[in-house]
N, C-alpha and C. Protein backbone atom coordinates (compact mmCIF):
# COMPACT_ATOMS: atom_id res chain seq x y z
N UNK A 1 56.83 110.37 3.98
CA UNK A 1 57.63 109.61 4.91
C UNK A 1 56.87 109.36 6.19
N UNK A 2 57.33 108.33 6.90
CA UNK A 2 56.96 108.25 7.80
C UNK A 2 56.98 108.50 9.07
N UNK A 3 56.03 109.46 9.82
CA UNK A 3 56.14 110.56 11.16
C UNK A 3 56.68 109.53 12.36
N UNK A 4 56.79 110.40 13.43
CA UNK A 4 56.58 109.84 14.64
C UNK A 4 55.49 109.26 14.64
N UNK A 5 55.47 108.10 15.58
CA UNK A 5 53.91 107.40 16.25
C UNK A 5 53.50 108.00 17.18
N UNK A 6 53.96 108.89 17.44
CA UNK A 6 52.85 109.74 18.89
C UNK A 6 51.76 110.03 18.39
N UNK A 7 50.44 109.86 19.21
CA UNK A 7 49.49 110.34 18.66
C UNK A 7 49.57 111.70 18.98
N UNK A 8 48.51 112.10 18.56
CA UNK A 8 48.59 113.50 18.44
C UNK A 8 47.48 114.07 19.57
N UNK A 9 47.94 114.86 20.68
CA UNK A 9 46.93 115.27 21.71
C UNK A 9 45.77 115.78 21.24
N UNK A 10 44.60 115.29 21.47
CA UNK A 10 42.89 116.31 21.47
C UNK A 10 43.27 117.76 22.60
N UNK A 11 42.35 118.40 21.79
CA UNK A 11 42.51 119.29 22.85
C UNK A 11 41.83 119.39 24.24
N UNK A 12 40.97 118.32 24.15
CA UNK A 12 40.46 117.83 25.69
C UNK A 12 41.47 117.32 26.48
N UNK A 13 42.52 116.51 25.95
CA UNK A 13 43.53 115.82 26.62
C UNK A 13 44.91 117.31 27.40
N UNK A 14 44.44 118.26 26.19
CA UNK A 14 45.39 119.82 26.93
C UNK A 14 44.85 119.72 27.74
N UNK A 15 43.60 120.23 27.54
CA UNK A 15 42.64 120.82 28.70
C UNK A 15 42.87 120.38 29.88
N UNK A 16 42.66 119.17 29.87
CA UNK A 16 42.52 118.14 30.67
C UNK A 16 44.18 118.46 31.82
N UNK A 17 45.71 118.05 30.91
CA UNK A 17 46.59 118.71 31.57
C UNK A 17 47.04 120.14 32.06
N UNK A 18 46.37 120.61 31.73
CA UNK A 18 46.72 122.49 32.03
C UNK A 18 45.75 122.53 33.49
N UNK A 19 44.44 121.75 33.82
CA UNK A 19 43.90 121.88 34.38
C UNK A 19 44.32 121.15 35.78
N UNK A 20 45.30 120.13 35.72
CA UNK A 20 45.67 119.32 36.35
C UNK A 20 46.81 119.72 36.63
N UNK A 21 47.56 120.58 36.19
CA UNK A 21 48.72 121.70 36.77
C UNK A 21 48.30 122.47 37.65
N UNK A 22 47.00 123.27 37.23
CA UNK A 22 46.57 124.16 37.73
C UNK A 22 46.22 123.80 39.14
N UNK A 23 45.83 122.77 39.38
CA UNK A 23 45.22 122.16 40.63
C UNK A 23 46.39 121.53 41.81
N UNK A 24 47.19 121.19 40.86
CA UNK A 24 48.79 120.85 41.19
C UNK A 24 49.25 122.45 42.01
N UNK A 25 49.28 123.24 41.12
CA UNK A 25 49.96 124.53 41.98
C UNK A 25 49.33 125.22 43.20
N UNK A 26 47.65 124.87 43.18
CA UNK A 26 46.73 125.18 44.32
C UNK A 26 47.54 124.25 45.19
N UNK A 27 47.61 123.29 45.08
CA UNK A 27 48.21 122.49 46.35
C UNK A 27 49.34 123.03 46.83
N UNK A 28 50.04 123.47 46.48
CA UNK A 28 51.74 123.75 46.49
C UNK A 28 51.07 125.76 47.15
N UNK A 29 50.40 126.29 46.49
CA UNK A 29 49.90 127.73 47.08
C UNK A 29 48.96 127.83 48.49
N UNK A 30 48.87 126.45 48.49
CA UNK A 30 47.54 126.27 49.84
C UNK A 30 48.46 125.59 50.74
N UNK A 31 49.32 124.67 50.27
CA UNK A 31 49.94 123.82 50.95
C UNK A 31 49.09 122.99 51.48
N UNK A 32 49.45 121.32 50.93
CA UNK A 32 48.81 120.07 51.54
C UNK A 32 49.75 119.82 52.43
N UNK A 33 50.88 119.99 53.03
CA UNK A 33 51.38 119.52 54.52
C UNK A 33 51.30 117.85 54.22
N UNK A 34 51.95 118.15 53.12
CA UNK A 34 53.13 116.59 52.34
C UNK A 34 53.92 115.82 53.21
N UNK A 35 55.23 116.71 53.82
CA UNK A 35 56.20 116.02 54.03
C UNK A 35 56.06 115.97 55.63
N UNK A 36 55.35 117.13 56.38
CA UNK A 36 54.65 116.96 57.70
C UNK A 36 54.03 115.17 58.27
N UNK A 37 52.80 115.33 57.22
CA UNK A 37 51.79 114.45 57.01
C UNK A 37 52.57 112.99 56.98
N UNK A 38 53.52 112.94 55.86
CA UNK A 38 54.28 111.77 56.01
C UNK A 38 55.45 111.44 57.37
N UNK A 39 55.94 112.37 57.82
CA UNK A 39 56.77 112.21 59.23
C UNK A 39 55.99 112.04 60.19
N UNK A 40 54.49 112.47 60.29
CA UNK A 40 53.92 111.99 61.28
C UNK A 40 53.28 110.47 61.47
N UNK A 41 52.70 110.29 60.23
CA UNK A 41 52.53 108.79 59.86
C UNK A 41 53.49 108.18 59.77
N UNK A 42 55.00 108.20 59.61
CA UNK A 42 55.89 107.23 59.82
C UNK A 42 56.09 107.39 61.25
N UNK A 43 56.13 108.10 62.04
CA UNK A 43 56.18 108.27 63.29
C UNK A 43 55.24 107.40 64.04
N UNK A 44 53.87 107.59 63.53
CA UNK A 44 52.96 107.01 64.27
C UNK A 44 52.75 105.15 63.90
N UNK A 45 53.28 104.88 62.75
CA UNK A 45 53.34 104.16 62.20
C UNK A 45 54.63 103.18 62.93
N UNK A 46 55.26 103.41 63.10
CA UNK A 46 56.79 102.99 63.72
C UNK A 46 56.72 102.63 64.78
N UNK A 47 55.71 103.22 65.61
CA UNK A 47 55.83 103.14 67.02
C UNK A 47 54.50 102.68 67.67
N UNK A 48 53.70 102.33 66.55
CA UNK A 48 52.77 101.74 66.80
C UNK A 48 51.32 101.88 67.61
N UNK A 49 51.04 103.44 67.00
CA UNK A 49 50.26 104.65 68.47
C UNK A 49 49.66 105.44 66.91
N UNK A 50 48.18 106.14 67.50
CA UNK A 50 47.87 106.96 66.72
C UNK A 50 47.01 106.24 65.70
N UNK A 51 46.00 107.16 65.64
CA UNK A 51 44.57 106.77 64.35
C UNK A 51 44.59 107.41 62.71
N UNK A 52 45.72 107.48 62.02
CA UNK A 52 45.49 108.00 60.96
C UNK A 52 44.39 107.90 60.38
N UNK A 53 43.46 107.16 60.50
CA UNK A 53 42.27 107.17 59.66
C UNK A 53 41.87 108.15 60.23
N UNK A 54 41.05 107.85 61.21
CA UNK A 54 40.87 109.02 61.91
C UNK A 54 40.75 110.45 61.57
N UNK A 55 42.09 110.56 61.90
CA UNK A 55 42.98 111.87 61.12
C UNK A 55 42.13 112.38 59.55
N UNK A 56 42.43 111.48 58.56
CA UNK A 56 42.00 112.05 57.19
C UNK A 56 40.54 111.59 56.97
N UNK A 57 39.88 110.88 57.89
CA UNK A 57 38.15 111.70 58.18
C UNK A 57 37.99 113.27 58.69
N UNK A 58 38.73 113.34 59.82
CA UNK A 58 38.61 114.44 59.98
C UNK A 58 38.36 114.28 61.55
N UNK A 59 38.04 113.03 62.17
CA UNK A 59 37.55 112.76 63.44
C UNK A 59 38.15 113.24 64.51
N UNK A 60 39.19 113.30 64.28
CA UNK A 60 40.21 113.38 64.79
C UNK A 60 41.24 114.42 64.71
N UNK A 61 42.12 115.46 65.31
CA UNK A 61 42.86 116.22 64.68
C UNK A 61 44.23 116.25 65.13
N UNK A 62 45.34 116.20 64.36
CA UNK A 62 46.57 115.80 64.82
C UNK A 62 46.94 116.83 65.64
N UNK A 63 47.54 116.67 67.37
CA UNK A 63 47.64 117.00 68.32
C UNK A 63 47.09 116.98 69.20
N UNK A 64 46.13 115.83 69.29
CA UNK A 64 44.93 116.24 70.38
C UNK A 64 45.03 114.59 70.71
N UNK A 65 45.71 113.73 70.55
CA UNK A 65 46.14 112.18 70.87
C UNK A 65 47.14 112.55 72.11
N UNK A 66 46.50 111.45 73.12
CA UNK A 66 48.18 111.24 73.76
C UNK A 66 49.18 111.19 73.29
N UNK A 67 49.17 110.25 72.07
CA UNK A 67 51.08 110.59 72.05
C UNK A 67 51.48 111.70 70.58
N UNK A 68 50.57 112.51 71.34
CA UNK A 68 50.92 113.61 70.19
C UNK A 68 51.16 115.12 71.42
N UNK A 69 50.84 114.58 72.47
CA UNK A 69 51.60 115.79 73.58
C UNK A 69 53.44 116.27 73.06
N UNK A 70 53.36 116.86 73.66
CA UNK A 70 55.22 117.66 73.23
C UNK A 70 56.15 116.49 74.15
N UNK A 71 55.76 116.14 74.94
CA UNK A 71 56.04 114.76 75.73
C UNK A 71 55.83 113.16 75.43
N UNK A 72 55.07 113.30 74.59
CA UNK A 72 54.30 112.05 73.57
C UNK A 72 55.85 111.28 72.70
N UNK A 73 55.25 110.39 72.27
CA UNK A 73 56.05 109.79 71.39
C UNK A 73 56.39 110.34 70.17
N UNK A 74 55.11 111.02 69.27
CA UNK A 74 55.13 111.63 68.28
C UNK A 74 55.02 113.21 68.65
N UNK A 75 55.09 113.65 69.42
CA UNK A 75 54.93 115.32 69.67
C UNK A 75 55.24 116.31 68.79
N UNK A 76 56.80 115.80 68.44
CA UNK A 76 57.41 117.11 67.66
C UNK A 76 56.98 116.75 65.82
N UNK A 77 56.36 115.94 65.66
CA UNK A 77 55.48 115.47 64.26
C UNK A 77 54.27 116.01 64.46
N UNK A 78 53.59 115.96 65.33
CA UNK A 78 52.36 116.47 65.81
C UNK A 78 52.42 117.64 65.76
N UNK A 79 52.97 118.33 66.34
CA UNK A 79 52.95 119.83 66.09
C UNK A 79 53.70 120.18 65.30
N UNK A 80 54.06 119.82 64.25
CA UNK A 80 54.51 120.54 62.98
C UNK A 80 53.08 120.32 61.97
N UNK A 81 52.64 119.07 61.96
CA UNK A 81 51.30 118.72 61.64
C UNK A 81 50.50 120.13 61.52
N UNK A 82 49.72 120.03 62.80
CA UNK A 82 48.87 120.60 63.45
C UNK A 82 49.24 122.29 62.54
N UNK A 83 50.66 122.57 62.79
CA UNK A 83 51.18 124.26 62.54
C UNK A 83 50.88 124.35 61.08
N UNK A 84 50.97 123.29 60.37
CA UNK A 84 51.19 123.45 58.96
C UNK A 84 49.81 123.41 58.51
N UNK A 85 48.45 122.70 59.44
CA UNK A 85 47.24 122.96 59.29
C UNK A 85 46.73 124.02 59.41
N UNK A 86 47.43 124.94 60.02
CA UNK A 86 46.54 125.82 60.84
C UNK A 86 46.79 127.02 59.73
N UNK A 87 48.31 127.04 59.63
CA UNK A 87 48.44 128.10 58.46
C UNK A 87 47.76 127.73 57.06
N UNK A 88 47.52 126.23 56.80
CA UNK A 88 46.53 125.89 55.57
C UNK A 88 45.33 126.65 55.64
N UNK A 89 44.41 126.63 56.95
CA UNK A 89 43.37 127.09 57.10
C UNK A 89 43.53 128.59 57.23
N UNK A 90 44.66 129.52 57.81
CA UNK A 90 44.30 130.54 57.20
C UNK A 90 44.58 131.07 55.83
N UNK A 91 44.80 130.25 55.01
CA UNK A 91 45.46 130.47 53.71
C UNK A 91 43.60 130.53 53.49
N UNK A 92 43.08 129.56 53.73
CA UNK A 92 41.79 129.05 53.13
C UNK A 92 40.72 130.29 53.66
N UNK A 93 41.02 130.78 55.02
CA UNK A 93 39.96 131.80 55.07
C UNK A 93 40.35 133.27 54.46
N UNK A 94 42.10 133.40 53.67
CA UNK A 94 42.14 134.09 53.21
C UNK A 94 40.86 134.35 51.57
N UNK A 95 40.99 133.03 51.24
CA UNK A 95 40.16 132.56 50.14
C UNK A 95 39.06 132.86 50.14
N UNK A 96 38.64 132.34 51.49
CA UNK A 96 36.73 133.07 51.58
C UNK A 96 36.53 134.00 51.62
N UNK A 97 37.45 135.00 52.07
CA UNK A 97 37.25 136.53 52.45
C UNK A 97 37.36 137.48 51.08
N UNK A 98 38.36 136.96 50.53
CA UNK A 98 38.95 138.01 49.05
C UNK A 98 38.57 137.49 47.79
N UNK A 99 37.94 136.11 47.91
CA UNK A 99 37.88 135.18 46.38
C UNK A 99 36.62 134.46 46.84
N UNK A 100 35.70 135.20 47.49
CA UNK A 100 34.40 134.10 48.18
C UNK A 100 33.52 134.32 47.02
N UNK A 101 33.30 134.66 46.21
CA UNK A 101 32.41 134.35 44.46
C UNK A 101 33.36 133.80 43.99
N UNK A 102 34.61 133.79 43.74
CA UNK A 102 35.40 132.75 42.67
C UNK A 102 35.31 131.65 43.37
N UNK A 103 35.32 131.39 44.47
CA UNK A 103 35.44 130.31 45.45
C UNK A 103 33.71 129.21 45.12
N UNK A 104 33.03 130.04 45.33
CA UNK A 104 31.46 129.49 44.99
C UNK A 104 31.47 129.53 43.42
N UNK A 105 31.73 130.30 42.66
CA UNK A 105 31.58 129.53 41.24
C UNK A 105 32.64 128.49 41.01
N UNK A 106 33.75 128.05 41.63
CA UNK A 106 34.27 127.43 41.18
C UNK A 106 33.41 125.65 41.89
N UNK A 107 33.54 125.79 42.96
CA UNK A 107 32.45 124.99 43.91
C UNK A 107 31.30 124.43 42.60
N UNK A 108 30.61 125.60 42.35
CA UNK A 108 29.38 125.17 41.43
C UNK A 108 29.28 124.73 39.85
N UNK A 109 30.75 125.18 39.93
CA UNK A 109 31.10 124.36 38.42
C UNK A 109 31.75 122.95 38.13
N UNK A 110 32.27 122.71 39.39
CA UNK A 110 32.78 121.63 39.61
C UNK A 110 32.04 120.34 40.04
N UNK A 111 30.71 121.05 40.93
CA UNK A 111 29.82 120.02 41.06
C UNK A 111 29.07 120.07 39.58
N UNK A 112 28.69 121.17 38.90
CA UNK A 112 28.10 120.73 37.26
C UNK A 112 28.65 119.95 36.43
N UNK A 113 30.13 119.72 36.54
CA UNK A 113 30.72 119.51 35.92
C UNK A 113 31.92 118.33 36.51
N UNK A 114 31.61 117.60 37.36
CA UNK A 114 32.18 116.50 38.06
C UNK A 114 32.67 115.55 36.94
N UNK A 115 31.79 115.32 35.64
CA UNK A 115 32.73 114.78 35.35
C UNK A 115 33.83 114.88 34.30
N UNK A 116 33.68 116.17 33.58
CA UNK A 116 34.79 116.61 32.86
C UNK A 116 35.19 118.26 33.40
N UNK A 117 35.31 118.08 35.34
CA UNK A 117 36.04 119.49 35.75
C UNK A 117 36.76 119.81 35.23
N UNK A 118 37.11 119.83 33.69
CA UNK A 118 38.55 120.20 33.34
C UNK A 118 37.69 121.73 32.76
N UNK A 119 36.58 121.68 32.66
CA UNK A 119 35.52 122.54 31.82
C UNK A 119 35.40 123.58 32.79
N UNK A 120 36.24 123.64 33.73
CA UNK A 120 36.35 124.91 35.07
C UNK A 120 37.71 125.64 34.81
N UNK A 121 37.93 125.02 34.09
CA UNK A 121 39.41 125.87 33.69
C UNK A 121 39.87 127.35 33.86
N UNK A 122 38.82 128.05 33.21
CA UNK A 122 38.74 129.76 33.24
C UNK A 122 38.60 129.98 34.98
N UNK A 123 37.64 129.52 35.39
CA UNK A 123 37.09 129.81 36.80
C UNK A 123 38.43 129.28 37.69
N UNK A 124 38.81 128.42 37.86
CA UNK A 124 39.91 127.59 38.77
C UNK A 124 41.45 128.92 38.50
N UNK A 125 41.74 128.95 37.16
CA UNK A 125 42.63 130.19 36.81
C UNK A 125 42.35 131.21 37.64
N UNK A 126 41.10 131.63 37.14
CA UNK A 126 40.72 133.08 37.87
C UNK A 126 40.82 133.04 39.54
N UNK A 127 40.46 131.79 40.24
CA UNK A 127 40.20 131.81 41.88
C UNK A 127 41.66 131.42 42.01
N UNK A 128 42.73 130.64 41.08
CA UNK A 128 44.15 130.91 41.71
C UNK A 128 44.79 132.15 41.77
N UNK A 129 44.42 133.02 41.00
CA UNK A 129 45.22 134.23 40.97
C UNK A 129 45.05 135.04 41.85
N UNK A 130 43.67 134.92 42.04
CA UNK A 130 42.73 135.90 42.93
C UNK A 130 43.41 135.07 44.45
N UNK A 131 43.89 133.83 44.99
CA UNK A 131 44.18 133.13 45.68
C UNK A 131 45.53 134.08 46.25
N UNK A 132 46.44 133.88 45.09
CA UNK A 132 48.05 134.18 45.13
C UNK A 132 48.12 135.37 45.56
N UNK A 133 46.97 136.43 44.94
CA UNK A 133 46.81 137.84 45.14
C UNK A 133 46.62 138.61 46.62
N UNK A 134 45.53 137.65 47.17
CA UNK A 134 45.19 137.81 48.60
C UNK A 134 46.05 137.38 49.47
N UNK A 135 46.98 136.62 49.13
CA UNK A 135 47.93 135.85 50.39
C UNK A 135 49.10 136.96 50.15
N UNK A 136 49.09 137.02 48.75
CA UNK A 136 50.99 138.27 48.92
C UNK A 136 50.33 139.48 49.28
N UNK A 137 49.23 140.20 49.16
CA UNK A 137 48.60 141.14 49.73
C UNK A 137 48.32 141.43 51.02
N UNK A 138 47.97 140.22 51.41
CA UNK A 138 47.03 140.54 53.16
C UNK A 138 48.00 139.46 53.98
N UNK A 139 48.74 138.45 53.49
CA UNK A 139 49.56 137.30 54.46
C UNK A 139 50.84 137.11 53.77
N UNK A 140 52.20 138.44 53.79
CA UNK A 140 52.59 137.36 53.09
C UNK A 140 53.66 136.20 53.56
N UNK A 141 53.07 136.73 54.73
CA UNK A 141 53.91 135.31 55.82
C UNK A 141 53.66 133.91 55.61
N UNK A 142 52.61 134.05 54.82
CA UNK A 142 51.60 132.62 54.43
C UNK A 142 51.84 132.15 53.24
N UNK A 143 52.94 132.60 52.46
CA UNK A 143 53.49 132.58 51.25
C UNK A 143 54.12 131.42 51.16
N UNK A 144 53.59 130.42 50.37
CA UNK A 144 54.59 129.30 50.44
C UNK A 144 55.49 128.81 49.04
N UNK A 145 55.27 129.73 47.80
CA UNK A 145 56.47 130.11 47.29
C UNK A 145 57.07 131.54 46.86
């Protein structure tokens, strides 16, 4: 008889999604400062003030614009910004401190392997856990689920 038409997943195509979860939940454990990021750009956006480019070069860092003073137009976006960076970055130097070899092999497998990083799989696993481990251990104020 005749099956479903789904094809049937390779196991590169798993790989491929398990690895893309995995990277999914780093974001969500590191926190990308999503819904921050977007209130400040509609903010800045609205009112017609402010360099987002800028911003996601890096040139620039949100709170350090005039109208990102607490008096500014965008202030209270700005410093939620800025707060939600700051705890990113110590999430991140939690990383260097407790996971700084998972951190560099994962780095060096990813540049070997740029174009099927899904082949970091073991390593990316291992530096999230080791990630989750150090933050409920040493921060867990920094816990963001």
């Amino acid at each position: 008889g005749a099956g479903f038409p789904w094809p049937q997943k390779s196991e590169k195509d798993q790989l491929v999604a398990q690895f893309e979860a995995i990277m999914d939940e780093f974001d969500v454990v590191l926190d990308r400062c999503a819904p921050e990021t977007i209130a400040y750009t509609k903010c800045i956006n609205e009112n017609k003030v402010g360099d987002i480019a800028g911003i996601y070069k890096g040139s620039i860092k949100p709170g350090k614009l005039p109208e990102d003073v607490v008096s500014g137009t965008c202030g209270n976006e700005a410093s939620d910004l800025a707060g939600c960076f700051a705890r990113r970055e110590s999430r991140y130097a939690l990383v260097r401190k407790y996971c700084g070899n998972l951190n560099q092999a994962y780095e060096v497998c990813m540049m070997e392997n740029n174009k099927n990083p899904y082949l970091c799989l073991p390593t990316v696993r291992s530096l999230l856990q080791c990630t989750r481990t150090a933050i409920d251990e040493k921060a867990p104020d920094l816990k963001t689920t």
